[in-house]
N, C-alpha and C. Protein backbone atom coordinates (compact mmCIF):
# COMPACT_ATOMS: atom_id res chain seq x y z
N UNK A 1 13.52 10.85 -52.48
CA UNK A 1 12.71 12.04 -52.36
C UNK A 1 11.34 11.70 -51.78
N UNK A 2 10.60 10.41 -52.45
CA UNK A 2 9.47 10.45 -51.84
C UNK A 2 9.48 9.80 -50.30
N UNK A 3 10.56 8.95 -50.25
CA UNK A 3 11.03 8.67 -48.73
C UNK A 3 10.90 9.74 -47.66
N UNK A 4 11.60 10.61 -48.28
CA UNK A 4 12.27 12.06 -47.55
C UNK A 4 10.43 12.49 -47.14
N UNK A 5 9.49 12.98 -47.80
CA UNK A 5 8.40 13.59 -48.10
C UNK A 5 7.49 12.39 -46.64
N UNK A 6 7.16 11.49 -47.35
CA UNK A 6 7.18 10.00 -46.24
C UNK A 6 7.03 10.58 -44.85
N UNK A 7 8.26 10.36 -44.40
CA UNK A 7 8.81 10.77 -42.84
C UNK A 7 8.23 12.20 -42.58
N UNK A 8 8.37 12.89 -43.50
CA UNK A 8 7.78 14.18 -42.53
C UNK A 8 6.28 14.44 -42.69
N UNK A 9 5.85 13.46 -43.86
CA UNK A 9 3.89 13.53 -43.13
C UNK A 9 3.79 12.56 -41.90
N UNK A 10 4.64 11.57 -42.01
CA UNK A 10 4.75 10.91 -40.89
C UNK A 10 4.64 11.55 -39.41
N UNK A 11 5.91 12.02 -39.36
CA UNK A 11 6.62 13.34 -38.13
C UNK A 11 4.79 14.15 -38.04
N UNK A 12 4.38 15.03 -38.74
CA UNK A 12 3.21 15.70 -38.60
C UNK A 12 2.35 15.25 -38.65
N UNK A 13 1.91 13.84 -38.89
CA UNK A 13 0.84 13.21 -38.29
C UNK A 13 0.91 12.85 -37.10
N UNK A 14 2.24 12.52 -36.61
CA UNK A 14 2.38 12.03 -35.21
C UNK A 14 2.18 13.45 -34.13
N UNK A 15 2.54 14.60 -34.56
CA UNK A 15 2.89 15.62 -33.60
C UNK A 15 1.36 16.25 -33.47
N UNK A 16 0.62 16.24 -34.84
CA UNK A 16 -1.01 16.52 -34.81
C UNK A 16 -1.21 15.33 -33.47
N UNK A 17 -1.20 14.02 -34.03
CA UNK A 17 -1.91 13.04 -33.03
C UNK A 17 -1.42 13.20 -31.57
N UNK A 18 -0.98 13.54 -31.28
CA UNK A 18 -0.37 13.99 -29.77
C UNK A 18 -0.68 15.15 -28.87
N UNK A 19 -0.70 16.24 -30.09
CA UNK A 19 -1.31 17.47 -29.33
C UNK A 19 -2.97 16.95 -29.39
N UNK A 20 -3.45 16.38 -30.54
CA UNK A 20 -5.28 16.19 -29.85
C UNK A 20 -5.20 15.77 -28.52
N UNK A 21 -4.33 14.70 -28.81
CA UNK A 21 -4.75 13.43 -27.69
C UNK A 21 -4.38 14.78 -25.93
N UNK A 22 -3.49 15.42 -25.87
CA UNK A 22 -3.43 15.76 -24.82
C UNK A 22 -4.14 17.00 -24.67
N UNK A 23 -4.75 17.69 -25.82
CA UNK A 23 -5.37 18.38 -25.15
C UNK A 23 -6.33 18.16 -25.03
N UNK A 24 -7.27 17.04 -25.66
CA UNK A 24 -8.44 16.78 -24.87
C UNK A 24 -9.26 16.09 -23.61
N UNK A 25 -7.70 16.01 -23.25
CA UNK A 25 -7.89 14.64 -22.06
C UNK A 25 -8.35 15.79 -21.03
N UNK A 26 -9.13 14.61 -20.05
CA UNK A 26 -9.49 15.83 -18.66
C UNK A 26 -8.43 16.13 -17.76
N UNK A 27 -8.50 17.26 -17.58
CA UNK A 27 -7.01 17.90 -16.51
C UNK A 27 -7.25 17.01 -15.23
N UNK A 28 -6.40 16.61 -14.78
CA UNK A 28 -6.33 15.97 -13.01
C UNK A 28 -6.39 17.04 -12.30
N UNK A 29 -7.31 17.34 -11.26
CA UNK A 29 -6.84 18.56 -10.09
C UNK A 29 -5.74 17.80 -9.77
N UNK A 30 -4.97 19.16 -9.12
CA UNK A 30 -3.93 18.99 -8.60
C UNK A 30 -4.06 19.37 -7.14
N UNK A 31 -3.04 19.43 -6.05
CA UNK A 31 -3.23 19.28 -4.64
C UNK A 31 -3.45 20.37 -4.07
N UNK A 32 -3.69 21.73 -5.09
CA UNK A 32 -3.67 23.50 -4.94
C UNK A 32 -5.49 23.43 -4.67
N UNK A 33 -6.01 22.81 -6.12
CA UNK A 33 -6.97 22.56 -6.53
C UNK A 33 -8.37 21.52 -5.00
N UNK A 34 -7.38 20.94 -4.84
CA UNK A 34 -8.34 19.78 -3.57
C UNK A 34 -8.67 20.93 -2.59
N UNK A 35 -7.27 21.48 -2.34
CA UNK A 35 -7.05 22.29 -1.10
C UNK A 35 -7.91 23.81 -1.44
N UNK A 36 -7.66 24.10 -2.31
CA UNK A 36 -9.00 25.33 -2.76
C UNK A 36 -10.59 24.71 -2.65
N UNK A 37 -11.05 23.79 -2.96
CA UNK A 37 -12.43 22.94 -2.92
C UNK A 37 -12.30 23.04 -1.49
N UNK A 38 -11.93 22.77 -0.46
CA UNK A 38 -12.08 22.49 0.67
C UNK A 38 -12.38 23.26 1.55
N UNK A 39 -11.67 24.17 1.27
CA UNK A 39 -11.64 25.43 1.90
C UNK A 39 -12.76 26.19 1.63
N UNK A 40 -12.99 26.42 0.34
CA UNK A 40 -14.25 27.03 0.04
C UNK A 40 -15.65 26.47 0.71
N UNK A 41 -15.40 25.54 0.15
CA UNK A 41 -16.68 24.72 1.07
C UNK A 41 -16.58 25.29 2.82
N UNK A 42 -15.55 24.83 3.15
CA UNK A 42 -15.30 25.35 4.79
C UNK A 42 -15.75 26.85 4.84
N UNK A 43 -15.87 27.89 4.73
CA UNK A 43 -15.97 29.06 4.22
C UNK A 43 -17.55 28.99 4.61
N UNK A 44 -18.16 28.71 3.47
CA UNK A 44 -19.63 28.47 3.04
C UNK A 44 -20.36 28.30 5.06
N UNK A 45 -20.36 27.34 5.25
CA UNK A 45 -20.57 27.40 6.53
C UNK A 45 -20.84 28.10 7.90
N UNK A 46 -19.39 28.95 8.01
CA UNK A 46 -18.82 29.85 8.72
C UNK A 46 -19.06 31.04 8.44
N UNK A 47 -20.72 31.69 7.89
CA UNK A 47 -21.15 32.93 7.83
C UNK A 47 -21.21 33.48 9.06
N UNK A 48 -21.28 35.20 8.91
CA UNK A 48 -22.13 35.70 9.98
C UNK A 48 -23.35 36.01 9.77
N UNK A 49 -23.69 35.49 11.27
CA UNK A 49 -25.38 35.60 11.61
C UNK A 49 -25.52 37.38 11.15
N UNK A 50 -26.24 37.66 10.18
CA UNK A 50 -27.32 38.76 10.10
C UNK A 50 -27.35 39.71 11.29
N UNK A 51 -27.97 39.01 12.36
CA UNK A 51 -28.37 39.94 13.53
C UNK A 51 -26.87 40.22 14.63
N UNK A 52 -25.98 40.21 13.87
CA UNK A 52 -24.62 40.02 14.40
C UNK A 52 -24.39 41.78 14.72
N UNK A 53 -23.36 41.85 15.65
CA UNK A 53 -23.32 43.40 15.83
C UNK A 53 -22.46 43.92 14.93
N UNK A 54 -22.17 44.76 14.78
CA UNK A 54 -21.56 45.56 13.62
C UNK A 54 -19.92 45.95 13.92
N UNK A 55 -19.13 45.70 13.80
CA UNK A 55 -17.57 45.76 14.53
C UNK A 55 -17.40 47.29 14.88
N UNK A 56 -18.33 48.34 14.47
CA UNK A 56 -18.17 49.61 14.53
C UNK A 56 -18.36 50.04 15.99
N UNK A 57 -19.06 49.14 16.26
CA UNK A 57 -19.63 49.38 17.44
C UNK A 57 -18.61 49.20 18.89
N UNK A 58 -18.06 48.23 18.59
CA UNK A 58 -16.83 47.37 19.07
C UNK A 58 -16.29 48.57 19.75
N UNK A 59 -15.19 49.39 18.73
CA UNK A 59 -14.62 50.14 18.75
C UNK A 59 -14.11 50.84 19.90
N UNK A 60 -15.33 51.46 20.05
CA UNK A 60 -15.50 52.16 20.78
C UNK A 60 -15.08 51.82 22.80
N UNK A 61 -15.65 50.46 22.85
CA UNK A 61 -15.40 49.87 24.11
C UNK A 61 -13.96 49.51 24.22
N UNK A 62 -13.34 49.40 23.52
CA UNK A 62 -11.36 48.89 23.52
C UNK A 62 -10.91 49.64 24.70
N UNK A 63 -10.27 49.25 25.39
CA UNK A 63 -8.97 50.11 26.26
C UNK A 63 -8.69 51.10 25.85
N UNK A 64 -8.53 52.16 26.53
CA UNK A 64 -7.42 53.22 26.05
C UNK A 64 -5.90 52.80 25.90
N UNK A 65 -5.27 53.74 24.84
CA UNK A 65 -3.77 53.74 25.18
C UNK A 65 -3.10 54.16 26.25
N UNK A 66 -2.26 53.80 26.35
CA UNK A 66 -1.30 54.81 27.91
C UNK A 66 -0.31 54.09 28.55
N UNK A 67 0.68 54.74 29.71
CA UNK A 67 1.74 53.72 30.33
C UNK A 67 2.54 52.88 29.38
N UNK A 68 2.85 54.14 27.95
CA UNK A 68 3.67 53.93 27.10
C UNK A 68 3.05 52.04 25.77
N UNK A 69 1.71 51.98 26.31
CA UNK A 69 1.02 51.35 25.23
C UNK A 69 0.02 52.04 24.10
N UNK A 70 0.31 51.16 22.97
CA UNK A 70 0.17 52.30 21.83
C UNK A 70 -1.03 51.39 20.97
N UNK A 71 -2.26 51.77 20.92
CA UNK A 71 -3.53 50.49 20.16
C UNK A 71 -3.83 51.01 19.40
N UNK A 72 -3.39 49.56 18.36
CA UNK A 72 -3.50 49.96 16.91
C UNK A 72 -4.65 49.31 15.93
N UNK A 73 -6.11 49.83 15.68
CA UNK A 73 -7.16 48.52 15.15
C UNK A 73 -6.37 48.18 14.15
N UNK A 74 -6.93 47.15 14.15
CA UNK A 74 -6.50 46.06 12.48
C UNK A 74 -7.41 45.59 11.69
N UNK A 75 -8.60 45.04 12.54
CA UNK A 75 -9.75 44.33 11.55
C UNK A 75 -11.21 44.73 12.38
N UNK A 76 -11.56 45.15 11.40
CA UNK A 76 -13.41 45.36 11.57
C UNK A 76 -14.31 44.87 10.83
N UNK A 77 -14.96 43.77 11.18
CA UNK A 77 -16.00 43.61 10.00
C UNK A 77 -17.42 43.30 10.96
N UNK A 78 -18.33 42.68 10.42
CA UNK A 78 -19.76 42.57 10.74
C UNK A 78 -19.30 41.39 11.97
N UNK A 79 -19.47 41.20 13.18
CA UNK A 79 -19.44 40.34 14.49
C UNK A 79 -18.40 40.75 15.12
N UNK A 80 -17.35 41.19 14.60
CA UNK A 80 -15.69 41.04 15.02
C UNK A 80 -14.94 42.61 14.98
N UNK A 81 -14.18 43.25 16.27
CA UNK A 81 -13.00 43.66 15.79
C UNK A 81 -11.97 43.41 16.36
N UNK A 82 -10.91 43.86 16.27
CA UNK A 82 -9.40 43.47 16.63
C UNK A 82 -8.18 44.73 16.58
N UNK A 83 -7.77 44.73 17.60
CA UNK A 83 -6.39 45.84 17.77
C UNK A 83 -5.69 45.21 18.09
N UNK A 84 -4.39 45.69 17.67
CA UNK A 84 -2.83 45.20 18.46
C UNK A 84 -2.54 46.22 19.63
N UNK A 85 -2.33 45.72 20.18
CA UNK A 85 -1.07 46.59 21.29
C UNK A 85 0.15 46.50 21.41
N UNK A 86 0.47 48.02 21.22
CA UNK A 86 2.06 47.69 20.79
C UNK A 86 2.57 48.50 21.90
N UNK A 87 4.32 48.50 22.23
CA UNK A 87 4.55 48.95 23.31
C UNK A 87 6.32 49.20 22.68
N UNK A 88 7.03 49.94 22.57
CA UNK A 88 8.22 50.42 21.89
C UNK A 88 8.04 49.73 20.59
N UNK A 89 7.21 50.29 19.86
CA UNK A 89 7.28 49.69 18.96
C UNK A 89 7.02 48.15 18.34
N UNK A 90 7.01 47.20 19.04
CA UNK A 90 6.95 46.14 19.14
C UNK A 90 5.24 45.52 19.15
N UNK A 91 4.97 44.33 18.80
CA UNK A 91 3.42 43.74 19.05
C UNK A 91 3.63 43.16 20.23
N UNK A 92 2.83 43.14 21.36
CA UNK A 92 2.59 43.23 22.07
C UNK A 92 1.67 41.83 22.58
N UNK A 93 0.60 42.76 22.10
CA UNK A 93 -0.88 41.32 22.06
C UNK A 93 -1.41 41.84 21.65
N UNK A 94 -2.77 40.85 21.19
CA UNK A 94 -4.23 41.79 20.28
C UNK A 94 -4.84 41.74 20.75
N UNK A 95 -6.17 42.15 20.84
CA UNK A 95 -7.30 42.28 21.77
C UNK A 95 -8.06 42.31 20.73
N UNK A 96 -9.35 41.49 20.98
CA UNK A 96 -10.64 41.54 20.52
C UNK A 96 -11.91 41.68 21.38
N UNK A 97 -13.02 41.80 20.25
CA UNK A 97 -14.04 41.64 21.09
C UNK A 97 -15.01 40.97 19.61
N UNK A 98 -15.81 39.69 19.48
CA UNK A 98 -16.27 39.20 18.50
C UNK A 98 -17.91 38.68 19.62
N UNK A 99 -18.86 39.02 18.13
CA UNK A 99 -19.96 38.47 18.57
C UNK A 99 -20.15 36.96 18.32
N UNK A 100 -20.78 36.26 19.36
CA UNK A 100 -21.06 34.77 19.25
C UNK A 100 -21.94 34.05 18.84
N UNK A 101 -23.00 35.17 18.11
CA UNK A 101 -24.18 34.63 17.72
C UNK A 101 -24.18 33.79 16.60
N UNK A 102 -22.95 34.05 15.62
CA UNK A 102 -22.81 33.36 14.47
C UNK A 102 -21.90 32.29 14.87
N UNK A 103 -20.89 31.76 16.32
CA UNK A 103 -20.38 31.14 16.88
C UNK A 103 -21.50 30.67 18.02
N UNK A 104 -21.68 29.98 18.32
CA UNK A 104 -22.27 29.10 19.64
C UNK A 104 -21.41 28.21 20.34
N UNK A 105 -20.14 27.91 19.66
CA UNK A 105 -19.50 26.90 20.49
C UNK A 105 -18.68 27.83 21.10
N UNK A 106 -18.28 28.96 20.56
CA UNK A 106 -17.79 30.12 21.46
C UNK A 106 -17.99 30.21 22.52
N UNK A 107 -19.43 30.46 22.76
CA UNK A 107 -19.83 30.69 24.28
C UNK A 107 -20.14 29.90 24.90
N UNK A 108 -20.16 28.69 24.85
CA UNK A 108 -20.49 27.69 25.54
C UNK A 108 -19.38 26.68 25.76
N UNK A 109 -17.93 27.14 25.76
CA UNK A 109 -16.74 27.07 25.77
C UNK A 109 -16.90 27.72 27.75
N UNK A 110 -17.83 28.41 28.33
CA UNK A 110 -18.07 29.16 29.14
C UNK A 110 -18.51 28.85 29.84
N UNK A 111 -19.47 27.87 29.65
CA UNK A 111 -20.90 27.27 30.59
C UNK A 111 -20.14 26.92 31.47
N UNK A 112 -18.61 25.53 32.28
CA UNK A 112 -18.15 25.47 32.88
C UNK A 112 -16.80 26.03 33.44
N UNK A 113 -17.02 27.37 33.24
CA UNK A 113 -15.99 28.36 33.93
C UNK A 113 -16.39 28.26 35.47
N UNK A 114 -14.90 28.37 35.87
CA UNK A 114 -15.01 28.48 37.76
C UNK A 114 -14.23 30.09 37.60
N UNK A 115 -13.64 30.46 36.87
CA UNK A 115 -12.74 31.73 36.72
C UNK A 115 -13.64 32.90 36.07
N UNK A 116 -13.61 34.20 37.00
CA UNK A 116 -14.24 35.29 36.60
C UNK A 116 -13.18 36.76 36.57
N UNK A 117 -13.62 37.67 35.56
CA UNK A 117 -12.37 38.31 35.27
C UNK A 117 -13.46 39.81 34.70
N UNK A 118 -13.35 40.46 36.12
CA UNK A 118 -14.60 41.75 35.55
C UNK A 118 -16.20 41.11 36.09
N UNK A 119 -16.13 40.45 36.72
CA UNK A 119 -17.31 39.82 36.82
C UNK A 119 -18.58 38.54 36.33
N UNK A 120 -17.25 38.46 34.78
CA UNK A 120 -17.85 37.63 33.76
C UNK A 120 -17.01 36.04 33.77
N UNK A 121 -17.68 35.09 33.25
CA UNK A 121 -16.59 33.81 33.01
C UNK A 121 -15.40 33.92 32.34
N UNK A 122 -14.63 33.59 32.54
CA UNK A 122 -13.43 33.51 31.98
C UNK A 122 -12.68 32.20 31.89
N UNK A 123 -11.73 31.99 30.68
CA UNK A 123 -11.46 30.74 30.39
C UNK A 123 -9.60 31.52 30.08
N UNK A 124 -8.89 30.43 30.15
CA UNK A 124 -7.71 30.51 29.65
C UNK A 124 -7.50 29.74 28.35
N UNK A 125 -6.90 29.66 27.25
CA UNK A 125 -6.93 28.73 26.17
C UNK A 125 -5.18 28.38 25.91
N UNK A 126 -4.81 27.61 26.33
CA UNK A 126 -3.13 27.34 26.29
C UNK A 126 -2.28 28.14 27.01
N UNK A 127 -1.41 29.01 26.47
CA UNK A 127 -0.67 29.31 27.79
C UNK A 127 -0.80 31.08 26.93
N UNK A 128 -1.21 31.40 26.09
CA UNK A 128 -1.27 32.67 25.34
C UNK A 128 -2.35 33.57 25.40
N UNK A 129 -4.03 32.74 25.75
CA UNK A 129 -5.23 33.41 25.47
C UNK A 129 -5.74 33.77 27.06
N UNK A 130 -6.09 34.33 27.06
CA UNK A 130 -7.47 34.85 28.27
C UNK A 130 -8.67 35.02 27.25
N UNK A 131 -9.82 34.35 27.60
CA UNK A 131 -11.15 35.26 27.16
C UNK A 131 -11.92 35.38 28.35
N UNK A 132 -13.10 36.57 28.38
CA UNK A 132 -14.25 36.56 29.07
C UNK A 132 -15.27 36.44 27.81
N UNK A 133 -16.65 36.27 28.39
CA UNK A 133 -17.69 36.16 27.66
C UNK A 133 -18.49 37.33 28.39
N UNK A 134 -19.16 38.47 27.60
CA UNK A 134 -19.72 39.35 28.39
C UNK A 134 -21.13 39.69 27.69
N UNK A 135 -22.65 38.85 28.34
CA UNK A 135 -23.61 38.17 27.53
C UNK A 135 -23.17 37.62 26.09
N UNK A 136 -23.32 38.28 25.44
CA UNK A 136 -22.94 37.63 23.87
C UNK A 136 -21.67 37.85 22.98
N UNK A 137 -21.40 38.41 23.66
CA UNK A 137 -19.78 38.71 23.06
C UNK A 137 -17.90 38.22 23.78
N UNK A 138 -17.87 37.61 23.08
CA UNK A 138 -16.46 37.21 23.51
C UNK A 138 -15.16 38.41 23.54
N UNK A 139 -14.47 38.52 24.64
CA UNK A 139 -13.44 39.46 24.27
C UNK A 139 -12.58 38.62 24.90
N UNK A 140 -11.22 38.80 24.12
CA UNK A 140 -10.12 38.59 24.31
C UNK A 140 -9.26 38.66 24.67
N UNK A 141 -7.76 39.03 24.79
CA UNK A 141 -6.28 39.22 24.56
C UNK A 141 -5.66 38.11 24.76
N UNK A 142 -4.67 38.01 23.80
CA UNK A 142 -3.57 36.97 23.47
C UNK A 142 -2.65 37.69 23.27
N UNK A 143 -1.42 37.28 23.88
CA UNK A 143 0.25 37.62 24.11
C UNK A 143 0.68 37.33 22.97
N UNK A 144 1.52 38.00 22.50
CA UNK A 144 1.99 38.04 21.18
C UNK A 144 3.86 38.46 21.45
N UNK A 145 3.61 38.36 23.04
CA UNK A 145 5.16 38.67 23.29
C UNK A 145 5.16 37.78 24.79
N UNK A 146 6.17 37.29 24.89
CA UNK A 146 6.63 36.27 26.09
C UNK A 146 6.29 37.69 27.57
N UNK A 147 6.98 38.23 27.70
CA UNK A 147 6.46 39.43 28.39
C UNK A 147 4.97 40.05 28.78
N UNK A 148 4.13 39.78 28.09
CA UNK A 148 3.31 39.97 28.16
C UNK A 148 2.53 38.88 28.76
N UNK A 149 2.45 39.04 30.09
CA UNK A 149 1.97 37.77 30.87
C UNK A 149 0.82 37.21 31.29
N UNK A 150 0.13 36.28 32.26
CA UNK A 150 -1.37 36.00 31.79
C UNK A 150 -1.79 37.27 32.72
N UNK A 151 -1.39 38.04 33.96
CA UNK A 151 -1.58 38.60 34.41
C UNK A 151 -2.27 40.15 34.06
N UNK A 152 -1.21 40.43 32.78
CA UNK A 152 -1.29 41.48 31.90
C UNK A 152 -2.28 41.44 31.14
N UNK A 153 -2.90 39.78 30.52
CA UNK A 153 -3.98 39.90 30.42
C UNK A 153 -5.31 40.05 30.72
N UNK A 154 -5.81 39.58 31.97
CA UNK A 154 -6.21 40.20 32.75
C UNK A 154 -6.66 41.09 32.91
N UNK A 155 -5.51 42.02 33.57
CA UNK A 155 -5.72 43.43 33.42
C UNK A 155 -5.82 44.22 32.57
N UNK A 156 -5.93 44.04 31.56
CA UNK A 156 -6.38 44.49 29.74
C UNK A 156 -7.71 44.13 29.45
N UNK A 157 -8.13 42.66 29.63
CA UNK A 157 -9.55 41.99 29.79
C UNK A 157 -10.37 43.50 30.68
N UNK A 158 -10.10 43.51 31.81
CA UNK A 158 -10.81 44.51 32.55
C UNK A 158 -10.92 45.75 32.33
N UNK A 159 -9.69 46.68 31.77
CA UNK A 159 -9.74 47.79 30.72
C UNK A 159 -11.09 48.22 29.96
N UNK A 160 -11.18 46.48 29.17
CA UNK A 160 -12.43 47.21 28.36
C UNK A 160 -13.84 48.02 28.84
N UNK A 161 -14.51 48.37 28.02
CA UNK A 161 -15.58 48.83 28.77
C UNK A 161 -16.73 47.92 28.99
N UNK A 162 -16.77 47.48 29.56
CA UNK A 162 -17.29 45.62 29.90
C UNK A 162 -18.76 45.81 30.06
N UNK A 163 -19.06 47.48 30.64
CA UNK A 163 -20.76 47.48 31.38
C UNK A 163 -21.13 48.16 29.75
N UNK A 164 -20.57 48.84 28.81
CA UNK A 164 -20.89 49.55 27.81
C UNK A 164 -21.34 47.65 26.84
N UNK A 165 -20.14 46.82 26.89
CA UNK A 165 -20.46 45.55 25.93
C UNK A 165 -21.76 45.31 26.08
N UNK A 166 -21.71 45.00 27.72
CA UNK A 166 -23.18 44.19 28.73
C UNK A 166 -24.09 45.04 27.76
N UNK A 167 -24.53 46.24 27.74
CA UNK A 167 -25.39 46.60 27.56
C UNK A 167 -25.83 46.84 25.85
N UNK A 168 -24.78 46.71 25.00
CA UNK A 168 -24.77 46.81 23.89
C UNK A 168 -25.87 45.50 23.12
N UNK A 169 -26.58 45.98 22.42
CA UNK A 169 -27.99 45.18 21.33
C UNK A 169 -27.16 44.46 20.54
């Protein structure tokens, strides 16, 4: 009997001593944890400049729809907006127009352009992007469909209202 009694303060001293021991130990981050720190930090950095234009403004200069293309905004915030173009339904490409003031390597991605598109520098970026730079603002389109060719971009680049950007504060 007192054997019996024995073993199981035994058993519950051991199962007490085990749960302290692990729960007071310090947790290890784990690889969710590194990758959240990192990012955040990255983040921190990558504000927008204050005197940045307002995406509302954006808006307004986009292409029209037509010739069975259908523009759909997606994102507006303070420097930046963004539409898709869709065409039966389908994505198409997106088009932007983002301010560079809170970017500088943006526009100076520009300084050695030989290619002009509307009057402004223009750069190609792989086999998907067209940008112009039009004073401080970068606009875009990227193909989002094989069909949609650099040509098409282009001619979408020029769509926008390019003398309304120029002149925009």
């Amino acid at each position: 009997m007192i054997l019996h009694r024995g073993r199981r303060v035994v058993a519950a001293l051991l199962l007490s001593v085990v749960l302290l021991t692990t729960a007071c130990s310090p947790k290890t981050p784990g690889r969710f944890d590194q990758a959240q720190k990192e990012s955040t930090q990255q983040k921190s950095g990558q504000s927008v400049a204050k005197t940045a234009t307002q995406g509302s403004e954006f808006n307004k200069l986009f292409p029209r729809a037509g010739d069975g293309y259908q523009r759909v905004y997606t994102q507006e915030k303070k420097g930046f907006a963004e539409a898709k173009l869709k065409k039966g339904g389908k994505d198409i490409a997106v088009l932007s127009i983002s301010d560079t003031t809170s970017t500088p390597s943006a526009a100076a991605k520009f300084s050695k352009s030989t290619k002009k598109i509307g009057g402004y520098p223009a750069v190609e970026v792989g086999k998907t992007q067209t940008a112009i730079l039009v004073g401080k603002y970068q606009v875009k389109a990227l193909s989002r469909d094989s069909s949609f060719t650099a040509s098409d971009r282009e001619d979408w680049l020029e769509k926008f209202n390019l003398n309304g950007l120029a002149n925009l504060k």
